[in-house]
Structures are given as C-alpha cells and as structure tokens.
N, C-alpha and C. Protein backbone atom coordinates (compact mmCIF):
# COMPACT_ATOMS: atom_id res chain seq x y z
N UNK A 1 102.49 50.83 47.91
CA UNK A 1 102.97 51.01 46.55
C UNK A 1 103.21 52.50 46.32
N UNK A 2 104.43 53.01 46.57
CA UNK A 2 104.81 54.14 45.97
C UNK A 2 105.32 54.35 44.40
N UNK A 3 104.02 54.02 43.43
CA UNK A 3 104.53 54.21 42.05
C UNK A 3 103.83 55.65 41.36
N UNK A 4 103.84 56.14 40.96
CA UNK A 4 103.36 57.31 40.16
C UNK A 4 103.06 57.03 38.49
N UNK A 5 101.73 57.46 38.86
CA UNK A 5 101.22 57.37 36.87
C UNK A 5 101.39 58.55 36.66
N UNK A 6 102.18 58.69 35.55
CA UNK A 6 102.49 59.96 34.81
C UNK A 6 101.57 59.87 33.63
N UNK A 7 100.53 58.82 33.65
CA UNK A 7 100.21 58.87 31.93
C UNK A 7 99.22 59.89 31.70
N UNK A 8 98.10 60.87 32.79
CA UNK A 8 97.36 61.78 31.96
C UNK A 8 98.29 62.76 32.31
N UNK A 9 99.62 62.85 32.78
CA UNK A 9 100.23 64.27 32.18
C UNK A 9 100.98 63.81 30.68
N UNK A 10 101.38 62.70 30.51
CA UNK A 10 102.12 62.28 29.30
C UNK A 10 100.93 62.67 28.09
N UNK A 11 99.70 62.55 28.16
CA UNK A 11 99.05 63.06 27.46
C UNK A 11 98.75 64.46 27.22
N UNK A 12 99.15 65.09 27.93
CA UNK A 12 99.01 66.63 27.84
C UNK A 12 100.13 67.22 27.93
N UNK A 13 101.72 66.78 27.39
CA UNK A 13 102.36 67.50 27.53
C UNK A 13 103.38 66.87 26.33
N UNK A 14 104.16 67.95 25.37
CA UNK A 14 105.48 67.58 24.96
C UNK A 14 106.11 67.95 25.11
N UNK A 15 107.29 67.13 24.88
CA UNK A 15 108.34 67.35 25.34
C UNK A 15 109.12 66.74 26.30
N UNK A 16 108.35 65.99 27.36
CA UNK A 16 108.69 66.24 29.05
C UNK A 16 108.65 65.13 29.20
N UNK A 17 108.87 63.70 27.87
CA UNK A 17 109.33 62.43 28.04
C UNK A 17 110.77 62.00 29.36
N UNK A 18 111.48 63.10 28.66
CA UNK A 18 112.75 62.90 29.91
C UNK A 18 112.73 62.95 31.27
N UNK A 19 111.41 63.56 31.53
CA UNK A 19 111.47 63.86 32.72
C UNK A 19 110.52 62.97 33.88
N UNK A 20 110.03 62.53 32.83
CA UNK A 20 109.20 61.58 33.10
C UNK A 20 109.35 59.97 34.02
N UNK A 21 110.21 60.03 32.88
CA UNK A 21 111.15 58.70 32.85
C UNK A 21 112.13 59.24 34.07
N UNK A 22 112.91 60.77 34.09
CA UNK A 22 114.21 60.44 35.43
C UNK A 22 113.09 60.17 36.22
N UNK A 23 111.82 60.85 36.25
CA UNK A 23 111.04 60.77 37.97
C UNK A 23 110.59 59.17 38.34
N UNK A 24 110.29 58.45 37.60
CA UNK A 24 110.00 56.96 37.64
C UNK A 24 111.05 56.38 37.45
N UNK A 25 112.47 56.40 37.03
CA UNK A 25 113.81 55.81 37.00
C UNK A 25 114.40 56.30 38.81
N UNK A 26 114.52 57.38 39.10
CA UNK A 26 114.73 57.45 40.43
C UNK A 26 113.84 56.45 41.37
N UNK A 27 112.45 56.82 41.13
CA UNK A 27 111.51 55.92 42.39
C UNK A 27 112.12 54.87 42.72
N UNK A 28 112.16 53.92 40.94
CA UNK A 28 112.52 52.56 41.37
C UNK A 28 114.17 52.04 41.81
N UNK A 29 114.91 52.92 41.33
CA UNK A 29 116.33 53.18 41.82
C UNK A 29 116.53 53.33 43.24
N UNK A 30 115.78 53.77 44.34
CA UNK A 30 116.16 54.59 45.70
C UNK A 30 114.99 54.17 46.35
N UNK A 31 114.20 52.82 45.86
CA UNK A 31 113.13 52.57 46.85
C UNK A 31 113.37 51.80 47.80
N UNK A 32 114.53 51.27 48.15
CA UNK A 32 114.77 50.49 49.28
C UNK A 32 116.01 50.92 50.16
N UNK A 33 116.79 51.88 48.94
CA UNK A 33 118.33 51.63 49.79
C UNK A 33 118.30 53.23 50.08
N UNK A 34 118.51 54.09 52.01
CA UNK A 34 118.75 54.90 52.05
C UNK A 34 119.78 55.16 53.17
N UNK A 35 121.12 54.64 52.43
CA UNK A 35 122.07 54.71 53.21
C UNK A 35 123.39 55.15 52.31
N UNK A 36 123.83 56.13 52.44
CA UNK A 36 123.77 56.86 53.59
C UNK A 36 123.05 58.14 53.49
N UNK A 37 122.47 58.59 54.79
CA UNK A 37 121.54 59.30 55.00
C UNK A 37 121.82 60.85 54.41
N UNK A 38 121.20 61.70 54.13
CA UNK A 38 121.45 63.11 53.36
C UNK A 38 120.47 63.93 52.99
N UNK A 39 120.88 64.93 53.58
CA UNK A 39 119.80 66.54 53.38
C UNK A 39 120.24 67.09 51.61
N UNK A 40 119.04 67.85 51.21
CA UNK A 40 119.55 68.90 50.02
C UNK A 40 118.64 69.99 50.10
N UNK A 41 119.50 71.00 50.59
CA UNK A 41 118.82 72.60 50.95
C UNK A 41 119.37 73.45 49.60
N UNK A 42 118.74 74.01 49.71
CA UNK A 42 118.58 75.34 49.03
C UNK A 42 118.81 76.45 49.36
N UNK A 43 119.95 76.98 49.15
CA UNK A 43 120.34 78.26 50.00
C UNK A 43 120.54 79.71 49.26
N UNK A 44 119.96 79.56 48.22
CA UNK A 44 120.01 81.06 47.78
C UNK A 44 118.66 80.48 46.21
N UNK A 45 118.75 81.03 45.43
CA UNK A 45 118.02 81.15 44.16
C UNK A 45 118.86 80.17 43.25
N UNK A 46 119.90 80.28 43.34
CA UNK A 46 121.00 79.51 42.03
C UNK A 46 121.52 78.92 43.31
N UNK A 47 121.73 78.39 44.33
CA UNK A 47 122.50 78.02 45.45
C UNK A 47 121.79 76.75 45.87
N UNK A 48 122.72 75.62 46.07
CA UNK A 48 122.05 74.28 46.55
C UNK A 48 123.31 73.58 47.45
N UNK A 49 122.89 72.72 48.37
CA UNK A 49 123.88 72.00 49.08
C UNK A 49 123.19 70.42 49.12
N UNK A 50 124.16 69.54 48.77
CA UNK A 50 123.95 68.07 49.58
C UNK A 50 124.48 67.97 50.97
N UNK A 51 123.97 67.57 51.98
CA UNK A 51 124.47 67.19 52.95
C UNK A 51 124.70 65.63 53.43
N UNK A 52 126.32 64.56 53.29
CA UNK A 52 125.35 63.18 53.42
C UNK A 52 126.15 62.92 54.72
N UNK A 53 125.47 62.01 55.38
CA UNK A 53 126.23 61.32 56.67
C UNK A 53 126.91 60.27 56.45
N UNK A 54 128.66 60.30 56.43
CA UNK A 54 129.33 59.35 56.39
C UNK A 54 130.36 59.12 57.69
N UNK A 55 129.98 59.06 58.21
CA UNK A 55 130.50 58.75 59.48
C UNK A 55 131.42 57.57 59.33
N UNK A 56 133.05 57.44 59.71
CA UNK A 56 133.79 56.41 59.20
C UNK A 56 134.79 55.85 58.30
N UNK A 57 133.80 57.18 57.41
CA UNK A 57 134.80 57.54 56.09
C UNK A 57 136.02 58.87 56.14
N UNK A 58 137.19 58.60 55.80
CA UNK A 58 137.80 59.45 55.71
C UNK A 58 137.89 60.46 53.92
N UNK A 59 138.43 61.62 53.65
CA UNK A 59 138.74 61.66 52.08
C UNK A 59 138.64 60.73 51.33
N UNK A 60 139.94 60.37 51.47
CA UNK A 60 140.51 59.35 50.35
C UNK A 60 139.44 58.33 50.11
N UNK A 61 138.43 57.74 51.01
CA UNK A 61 137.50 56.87 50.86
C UNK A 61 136.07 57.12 49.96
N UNK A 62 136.80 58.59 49.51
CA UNK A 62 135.09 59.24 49.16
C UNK A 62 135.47 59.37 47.64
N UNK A 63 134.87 59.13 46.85
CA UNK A 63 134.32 59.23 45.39
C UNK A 63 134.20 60.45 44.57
N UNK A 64 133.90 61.30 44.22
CA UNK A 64 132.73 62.10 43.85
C UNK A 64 133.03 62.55 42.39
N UNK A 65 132.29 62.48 41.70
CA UNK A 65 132.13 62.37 40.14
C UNK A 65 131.26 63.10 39.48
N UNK A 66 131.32 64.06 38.83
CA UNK A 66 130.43 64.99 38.27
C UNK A 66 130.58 64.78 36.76
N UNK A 67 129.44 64.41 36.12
CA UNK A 67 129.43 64.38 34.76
C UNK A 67 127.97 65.03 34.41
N UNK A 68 127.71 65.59 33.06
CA UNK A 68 126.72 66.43 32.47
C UNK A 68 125.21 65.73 33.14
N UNK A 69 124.54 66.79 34.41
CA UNK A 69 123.28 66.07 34.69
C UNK A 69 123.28 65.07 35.64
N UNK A 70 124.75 65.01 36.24
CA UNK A 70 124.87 63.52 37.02
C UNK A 70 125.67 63.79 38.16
N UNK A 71 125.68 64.08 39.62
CA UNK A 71 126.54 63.68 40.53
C UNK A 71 126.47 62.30 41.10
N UNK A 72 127.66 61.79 41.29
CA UNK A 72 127.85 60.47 41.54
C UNK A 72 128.82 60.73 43.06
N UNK A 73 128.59 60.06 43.95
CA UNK A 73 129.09 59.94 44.77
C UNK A 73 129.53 58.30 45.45
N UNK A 74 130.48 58.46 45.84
CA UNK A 74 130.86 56.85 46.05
C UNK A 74 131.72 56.88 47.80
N UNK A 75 131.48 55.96 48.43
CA UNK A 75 132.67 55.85 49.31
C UNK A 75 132.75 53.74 49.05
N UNK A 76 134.20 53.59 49.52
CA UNK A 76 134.79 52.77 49.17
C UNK A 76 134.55 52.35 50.52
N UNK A 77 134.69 50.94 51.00
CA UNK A 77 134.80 50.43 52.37
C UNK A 77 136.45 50.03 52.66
N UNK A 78 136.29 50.25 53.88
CA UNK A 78 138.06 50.41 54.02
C UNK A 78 138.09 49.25 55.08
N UNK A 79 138.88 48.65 54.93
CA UNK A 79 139.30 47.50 55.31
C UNK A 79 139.95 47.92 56.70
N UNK A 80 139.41 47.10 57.69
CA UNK A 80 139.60 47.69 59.45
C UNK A 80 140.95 46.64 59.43
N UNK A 81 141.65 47.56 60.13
CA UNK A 81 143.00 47.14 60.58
C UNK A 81 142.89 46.72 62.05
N UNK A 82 143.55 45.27 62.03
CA UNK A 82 143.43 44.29 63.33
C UNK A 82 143.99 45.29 64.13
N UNK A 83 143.36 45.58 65.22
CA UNK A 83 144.40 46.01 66.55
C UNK A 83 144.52 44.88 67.32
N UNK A 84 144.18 43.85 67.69
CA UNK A 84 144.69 42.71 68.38
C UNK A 84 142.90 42.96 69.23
N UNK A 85 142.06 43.64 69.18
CA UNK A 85 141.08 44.04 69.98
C UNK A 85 139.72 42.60 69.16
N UNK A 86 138.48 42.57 69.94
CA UNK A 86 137.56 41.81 69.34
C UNK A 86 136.30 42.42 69.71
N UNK A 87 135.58 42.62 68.49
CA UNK A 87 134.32 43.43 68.09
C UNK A 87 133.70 42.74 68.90
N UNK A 88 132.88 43.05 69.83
CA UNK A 88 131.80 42.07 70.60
C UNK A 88 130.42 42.70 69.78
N UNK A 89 130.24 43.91 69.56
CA UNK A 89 128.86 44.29 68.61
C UNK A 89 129.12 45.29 67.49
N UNK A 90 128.89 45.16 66.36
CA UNK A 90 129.20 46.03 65.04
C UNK A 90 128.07 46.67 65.17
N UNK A 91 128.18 48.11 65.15
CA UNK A 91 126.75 48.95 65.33
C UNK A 91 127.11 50.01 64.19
N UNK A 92 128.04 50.20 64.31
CA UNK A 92 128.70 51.32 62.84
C UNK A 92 128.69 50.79 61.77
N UNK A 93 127.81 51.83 60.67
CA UNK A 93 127.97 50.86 59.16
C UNK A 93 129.11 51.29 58.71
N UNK A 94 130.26 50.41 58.04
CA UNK A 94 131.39 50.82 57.33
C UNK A 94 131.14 49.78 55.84
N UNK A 95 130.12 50.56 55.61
CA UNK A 95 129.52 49.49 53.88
C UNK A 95 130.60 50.64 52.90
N UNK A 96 130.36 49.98 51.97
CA UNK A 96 130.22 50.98 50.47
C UNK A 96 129.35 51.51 50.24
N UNK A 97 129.10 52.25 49.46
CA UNK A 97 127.98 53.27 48.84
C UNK A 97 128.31 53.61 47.71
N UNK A 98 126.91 54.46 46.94
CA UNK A 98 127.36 54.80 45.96
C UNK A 98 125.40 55.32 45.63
N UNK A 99 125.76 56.77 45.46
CA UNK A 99 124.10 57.75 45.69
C UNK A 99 124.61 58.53 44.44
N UNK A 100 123.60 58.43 43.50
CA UNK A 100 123.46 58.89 42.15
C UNK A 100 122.16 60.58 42.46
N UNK A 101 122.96 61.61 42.14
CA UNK A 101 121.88 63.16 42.24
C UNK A 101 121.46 63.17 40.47
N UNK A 102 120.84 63.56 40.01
CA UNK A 102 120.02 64.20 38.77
C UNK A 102 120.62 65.33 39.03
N UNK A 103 121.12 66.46 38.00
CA UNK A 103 121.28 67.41 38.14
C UNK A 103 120.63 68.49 36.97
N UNK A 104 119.78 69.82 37.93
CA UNK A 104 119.85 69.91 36.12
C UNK A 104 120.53 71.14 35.36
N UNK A 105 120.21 71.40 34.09
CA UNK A 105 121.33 71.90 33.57
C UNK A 105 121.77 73.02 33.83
N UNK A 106 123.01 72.74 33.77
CA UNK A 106 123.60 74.36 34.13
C UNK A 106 124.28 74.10 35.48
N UNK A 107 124.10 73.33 36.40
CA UNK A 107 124.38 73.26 37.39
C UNK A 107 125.56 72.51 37.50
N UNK A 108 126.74 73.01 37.96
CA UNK A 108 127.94 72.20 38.49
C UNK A 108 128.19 72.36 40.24
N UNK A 109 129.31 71.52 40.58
CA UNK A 109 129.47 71.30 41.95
C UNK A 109 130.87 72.67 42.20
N UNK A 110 130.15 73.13 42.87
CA UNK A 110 131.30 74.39 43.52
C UNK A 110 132.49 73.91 44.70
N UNK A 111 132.18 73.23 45.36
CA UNK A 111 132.69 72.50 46.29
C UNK A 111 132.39 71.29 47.27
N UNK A 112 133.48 70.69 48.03
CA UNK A 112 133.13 69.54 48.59
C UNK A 112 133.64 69.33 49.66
N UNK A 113 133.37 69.33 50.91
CA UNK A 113 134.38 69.13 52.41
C UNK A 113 133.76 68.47 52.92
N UNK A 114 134.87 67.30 53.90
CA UNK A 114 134.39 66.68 54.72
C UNK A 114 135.07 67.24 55.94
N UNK A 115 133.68 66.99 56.63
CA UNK A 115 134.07 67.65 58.28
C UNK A 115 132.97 67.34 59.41
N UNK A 116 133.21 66.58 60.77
CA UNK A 116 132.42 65.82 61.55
C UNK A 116 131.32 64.80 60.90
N UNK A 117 132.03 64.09 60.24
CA UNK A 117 131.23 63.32 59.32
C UNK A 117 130.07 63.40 58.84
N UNK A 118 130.18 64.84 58.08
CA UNK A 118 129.38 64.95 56.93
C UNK A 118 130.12 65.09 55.85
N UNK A 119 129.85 65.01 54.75
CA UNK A 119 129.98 65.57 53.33
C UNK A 119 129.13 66.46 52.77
N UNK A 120 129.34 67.48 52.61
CA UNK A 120 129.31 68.84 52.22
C UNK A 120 129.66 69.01 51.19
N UNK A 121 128.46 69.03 50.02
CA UNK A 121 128.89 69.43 48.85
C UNK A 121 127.81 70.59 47.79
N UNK A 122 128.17 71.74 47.61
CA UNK A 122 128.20 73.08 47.34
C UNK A 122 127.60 72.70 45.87
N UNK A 123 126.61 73.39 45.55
CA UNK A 123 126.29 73.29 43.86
C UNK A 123 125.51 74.75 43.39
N UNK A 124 126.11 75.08 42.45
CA UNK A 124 125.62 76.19 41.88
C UNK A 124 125.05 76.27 40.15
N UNK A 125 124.23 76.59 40.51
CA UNK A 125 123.83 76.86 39.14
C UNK A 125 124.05 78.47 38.17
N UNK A 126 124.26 77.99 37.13
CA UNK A 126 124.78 79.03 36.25
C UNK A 126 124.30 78.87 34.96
N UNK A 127 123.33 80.16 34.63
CA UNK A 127 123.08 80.23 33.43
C UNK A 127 123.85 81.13 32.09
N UNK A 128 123.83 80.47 31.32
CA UNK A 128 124.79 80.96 30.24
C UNK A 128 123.78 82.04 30.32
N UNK A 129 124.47 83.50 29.30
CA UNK A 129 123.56 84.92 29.05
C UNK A 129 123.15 84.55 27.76
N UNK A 130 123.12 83.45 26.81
CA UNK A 130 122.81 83.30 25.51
C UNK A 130 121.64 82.77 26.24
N UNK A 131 121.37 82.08 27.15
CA UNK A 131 119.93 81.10 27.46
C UNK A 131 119.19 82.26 28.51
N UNK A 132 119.57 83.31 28.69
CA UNK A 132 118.58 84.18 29.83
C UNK A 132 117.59 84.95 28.96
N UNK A 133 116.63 85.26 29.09
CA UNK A 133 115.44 86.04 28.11
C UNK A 133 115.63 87.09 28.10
N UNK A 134 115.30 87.47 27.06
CA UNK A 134 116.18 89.04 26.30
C UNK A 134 114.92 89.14 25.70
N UNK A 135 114.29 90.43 25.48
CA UNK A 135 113.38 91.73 25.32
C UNK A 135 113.61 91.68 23.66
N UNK A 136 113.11 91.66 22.86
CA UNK A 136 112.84 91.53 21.58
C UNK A 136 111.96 92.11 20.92
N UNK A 137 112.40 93.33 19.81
CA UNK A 137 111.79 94.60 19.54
C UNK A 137 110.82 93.76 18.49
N UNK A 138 109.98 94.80 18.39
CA UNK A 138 108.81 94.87 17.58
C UNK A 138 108.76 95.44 16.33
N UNK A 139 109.18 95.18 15.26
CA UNK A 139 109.06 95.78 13.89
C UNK A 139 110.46 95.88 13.27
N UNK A 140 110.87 96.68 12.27
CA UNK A 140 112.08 97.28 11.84
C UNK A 140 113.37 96.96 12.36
N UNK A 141 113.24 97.15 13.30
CA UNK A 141 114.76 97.85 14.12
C UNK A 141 114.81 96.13 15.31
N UNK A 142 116.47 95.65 15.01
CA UNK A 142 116.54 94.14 15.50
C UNK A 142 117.33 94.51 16.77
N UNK A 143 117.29 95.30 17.31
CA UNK A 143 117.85 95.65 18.74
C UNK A 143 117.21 94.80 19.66
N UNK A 144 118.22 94.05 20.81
CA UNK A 144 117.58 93.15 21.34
C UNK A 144 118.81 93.88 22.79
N UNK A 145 117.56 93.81 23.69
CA UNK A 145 118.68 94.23 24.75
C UNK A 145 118.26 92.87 25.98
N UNK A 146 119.01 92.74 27.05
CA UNK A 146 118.65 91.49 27.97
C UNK A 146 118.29 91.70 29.04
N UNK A 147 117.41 91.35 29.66
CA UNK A 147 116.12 91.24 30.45
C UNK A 147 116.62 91.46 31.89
N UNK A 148 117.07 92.34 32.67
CA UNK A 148 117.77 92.82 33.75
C UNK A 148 116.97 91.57 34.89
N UNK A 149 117.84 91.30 35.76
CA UNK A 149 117.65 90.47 36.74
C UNK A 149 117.02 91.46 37.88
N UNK A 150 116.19 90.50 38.49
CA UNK A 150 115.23 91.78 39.70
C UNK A 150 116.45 91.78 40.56
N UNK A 151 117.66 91.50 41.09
CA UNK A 151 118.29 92.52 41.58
C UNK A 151 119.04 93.92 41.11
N UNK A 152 118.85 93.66 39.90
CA UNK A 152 119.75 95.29 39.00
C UNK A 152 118.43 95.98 39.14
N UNK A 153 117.23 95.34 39.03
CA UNK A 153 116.25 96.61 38.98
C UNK A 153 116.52 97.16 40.04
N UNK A 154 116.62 96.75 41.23
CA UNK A 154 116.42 97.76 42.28
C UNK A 154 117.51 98.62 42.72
N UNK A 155 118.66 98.45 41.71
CA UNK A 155 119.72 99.59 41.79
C UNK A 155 119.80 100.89 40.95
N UNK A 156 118.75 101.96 41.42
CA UNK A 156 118.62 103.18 40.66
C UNK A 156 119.95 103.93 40.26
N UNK A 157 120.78 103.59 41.60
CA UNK A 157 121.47 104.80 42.04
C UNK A 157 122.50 104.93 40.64
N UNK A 158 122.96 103.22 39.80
CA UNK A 158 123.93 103.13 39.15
C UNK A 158 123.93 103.94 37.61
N UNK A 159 122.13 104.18 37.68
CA UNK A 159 121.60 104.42 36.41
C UNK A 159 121.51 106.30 36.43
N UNK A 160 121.84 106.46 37.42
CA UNK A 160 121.19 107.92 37.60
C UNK A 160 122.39 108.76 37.79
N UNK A 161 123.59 108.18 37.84
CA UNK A 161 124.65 108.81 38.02
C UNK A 161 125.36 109.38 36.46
C-alpha cells in the first residue's frame, strides 16, 4: 500500500489544502500505469527537463499541451501500414499515451525535440519581479529597493566602476 496520510500535517498547516490533494491525486492517478518511461532532471536553479521514451513515435504522433500548472503530453497510436510482411512476435509497444506533469507556478515549457526516441522537453521557470522579495524600509521614508540575486552579489566590479 503506497498511500500517504497527510492528516497530522493537514493539522498543522494552512493553506497547503492544494497541495495536499495534487500529492494524493497524483499517487492514485500513476499507480499502475508507467508507460511511457521518463526522467525529470534539474539542470540549473530555474532549469528543468522531462525526458520520456517514445520509441515508435514520430512528431506528428506527439501531443503536447501546456495549460496554467499542467503539462499534458499525448502520443496518438498510428496505425501500422501492411507491408505484405507477418508479425510473428509484437515486442514494441505502439499504444497511446497520455502523462499528465503538475507544474508549478511560473513555470512554462521552453522547448520540445524529438530525437533517438526520446522526447525532450525544456522547462523554465520564471519569476515575475513583482513576486521576488524586495527589502522594505523601516519608518518614514517608503523606499523599497529589490533584493539582489546571489549572483549580482558577487559582481563588485559593476558597482565600483
């Protein structure tokens, strides 16, 4: 039984109903079916990749659908054209699919290639500068300046010139 009780964090936390629910809506969503197979690395700080194995599929057979919080991916099954030949063993899956990602916010898909049957698809996240934390004065004076990212800190040289 791979189920998860969330209920003594549901007691100690608000807010975090949503999240609750995607993590127990996924379990029971993806507990049996893992085809087709797929990596998701992390390649920088804001940088993410899906990797899935579709071996079979060409473009045109592939799906992919991005809506707020949601990648959807689909391949279609393509209908094998008679060569006059006879399958003695089907060992290649040529199913349909269709693999639902959570995404979260801020994050859209940068790109998508297929190549040696993978699918390769690029996601970046991007935060608006209205949602990054900004330094907020103390008293009188409403000057608010924004919270330098630790790579600008370590560029003296730009400040000193």
């Amino acid at each position: 039984m791979s189920r998860f009780d969330f209920t003594p964090y549901r007691r100690s936390t608000v807010g975090f109903d949503r999240l609750f629910d995607l993590l127990e809506n996924q379990a029971r969503l993806n507990a049996g079916d893992n085809y087709p197979p797929f990596n998701i690395s992390r390649r920088g700080e804001d940088n993410y990749r899906i990797t899935l194995a579709v071996a079979g599929f060409r473009p045109q057979d592939i799906d992919i659908t991005a809506q707020q919080n949601l990648l959807t991916v689909q391949g279609k099954k393509r209908e094998d054209l008679d060569d006059g030949s006879e399958l003695i063993h089907v060992g290649i899956a040529n199913r349909g699919f269709e693999r639902r990602f959570e995404l979260a916010d801020f994050v859209r898909v940068e790109r998508a290639d297929l190549a040696d049957g993978l699918l390769i698809i690029d996601l970046v996240r991007e935060v608006p500068d209205a949602m990054k934390p900004r330094k907020i004065a103390v008293g009188g004076t409403a000057t608010l300046t924004a919270v330098p990212s630790p790579e600008a800190e370590g560029d003296d040289t730009a400040s000193a010139a």
